[in-house]
Protein backbone atom coordinates (compact mmCIF):
# COMPACT_ATOMS: atom_id res chain seq x y z
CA UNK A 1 -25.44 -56.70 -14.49
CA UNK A 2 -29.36 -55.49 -13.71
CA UNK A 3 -31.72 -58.74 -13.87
CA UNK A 4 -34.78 -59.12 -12.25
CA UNK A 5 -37.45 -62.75 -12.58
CA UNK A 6 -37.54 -62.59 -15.96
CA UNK A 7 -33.75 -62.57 -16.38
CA UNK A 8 -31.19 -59.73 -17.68
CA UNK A 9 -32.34 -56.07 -18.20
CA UNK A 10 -28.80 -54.59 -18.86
CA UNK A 11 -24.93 -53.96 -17.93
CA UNK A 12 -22.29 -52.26 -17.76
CA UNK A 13 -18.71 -52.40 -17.85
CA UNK A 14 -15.85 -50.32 -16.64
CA UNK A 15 -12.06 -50.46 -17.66
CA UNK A 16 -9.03 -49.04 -16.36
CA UNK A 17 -7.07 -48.12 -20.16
CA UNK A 18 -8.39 -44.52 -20.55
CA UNK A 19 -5.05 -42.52 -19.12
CA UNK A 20 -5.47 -44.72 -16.34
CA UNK A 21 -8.89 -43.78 -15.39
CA UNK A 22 -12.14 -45.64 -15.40
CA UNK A 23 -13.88 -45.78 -18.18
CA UNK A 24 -17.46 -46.98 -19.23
CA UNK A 25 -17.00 -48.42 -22.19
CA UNK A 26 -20.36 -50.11 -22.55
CA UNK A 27 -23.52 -49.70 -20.95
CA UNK A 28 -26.29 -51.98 -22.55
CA UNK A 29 -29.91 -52.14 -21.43
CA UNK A 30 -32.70 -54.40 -22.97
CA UNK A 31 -34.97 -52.37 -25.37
CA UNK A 32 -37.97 -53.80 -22.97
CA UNK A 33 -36.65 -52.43 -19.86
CA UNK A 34 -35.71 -48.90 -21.16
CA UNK A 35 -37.38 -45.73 -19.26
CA UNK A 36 -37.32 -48.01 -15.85
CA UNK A 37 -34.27 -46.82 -14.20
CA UNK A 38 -31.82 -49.78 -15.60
CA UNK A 39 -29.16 -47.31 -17.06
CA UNK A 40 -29.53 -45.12 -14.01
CA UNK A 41 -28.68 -48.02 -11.61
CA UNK A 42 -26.14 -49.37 -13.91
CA UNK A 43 -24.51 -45.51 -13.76
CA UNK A 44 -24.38 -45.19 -10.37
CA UNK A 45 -23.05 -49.06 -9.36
CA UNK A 46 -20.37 -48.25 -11.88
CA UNK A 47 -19.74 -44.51 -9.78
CA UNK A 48 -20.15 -46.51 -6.84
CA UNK A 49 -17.84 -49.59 -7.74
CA UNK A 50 -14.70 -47.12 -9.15
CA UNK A 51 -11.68 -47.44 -8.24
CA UNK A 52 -9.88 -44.23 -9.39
CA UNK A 53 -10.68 -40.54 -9.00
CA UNK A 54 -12.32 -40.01 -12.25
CA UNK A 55 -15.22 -41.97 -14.59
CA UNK A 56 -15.77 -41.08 -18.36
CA UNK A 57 -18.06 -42.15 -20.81
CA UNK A 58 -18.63 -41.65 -24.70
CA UNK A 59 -21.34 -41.76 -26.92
CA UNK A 60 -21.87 -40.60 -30.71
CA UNK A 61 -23.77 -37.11 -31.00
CA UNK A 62 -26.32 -39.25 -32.61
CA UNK A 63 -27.16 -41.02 -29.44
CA UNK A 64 -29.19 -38.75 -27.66
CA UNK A 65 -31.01 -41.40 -25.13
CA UNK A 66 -27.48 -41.72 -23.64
CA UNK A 67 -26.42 -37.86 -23.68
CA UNK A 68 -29.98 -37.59 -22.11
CA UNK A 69 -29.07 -40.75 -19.45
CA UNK A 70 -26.12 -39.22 -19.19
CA UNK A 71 -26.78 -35.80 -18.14
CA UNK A 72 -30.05 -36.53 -15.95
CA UNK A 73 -27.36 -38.59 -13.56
CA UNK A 74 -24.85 -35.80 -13.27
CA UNK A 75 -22.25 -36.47 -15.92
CA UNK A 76 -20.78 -33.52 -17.84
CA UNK A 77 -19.57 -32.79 -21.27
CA UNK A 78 -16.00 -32.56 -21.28
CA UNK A 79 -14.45 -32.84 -25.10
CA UNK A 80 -15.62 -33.58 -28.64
CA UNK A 81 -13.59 -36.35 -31.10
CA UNK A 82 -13.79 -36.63 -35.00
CA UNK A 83 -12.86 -38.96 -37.09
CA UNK A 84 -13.88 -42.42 -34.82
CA UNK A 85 -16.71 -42.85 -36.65
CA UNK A 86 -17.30 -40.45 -39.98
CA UNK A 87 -19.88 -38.03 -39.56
CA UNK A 88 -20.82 -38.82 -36.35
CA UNK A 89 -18.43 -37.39 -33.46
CA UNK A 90 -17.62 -38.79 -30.42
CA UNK A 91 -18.34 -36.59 -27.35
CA UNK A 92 -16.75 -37.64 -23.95
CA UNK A 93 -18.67 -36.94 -20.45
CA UNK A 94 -16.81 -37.19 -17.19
CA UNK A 95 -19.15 -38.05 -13.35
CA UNK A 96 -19.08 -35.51 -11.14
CA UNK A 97 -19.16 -38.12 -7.84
């Protein structure tokens, strides 16, 4: 969790599920705090805190703030998924730590 005096900007949180590899499966950041570094920090404690050899994420193609997030911290495209949610595939990045 990212807070500062005003109270929460954001979080994060990592499972274990995805073929036994961590897995961001949400990263959250209050529209108020966005463009201050929140995500980023939130990224890189989750890279930090990981306890197996690899980290995904996923995101819709329509979400380009995270692809953008995503790719200004290091991670990289690694596979495409239709049919999660119609029209709108999922693509799947991986940290390069």
């Amino acid at each position: 969790m990212a807070e500062d005096a005003s109270g929460p900007l954001g979080y994060c949180v990592v499972e274990y599920t995805f073929f036994e590899q961590g897995f961001v499966t949400m990263l959250m950041v209050a529209p108020s705090a966005r463009g201050r570094g929140v995500g980023q920090r939130l990224l890189n404690a989750a890279a930090s805190s990981c306890t197996t050899a690899k980290l995904f994420t996923s995101t819709n193609v329509s979400n380009q703030p995270m692809q953008r997030l995503l790719q200004r911290n290091g991670w990289s495209p690694v596979g495409l998924l239709h049919g999660l949610d119609e029209g709108d595939p999922e693509l799947f990045y991986l940290c390069r730590r």
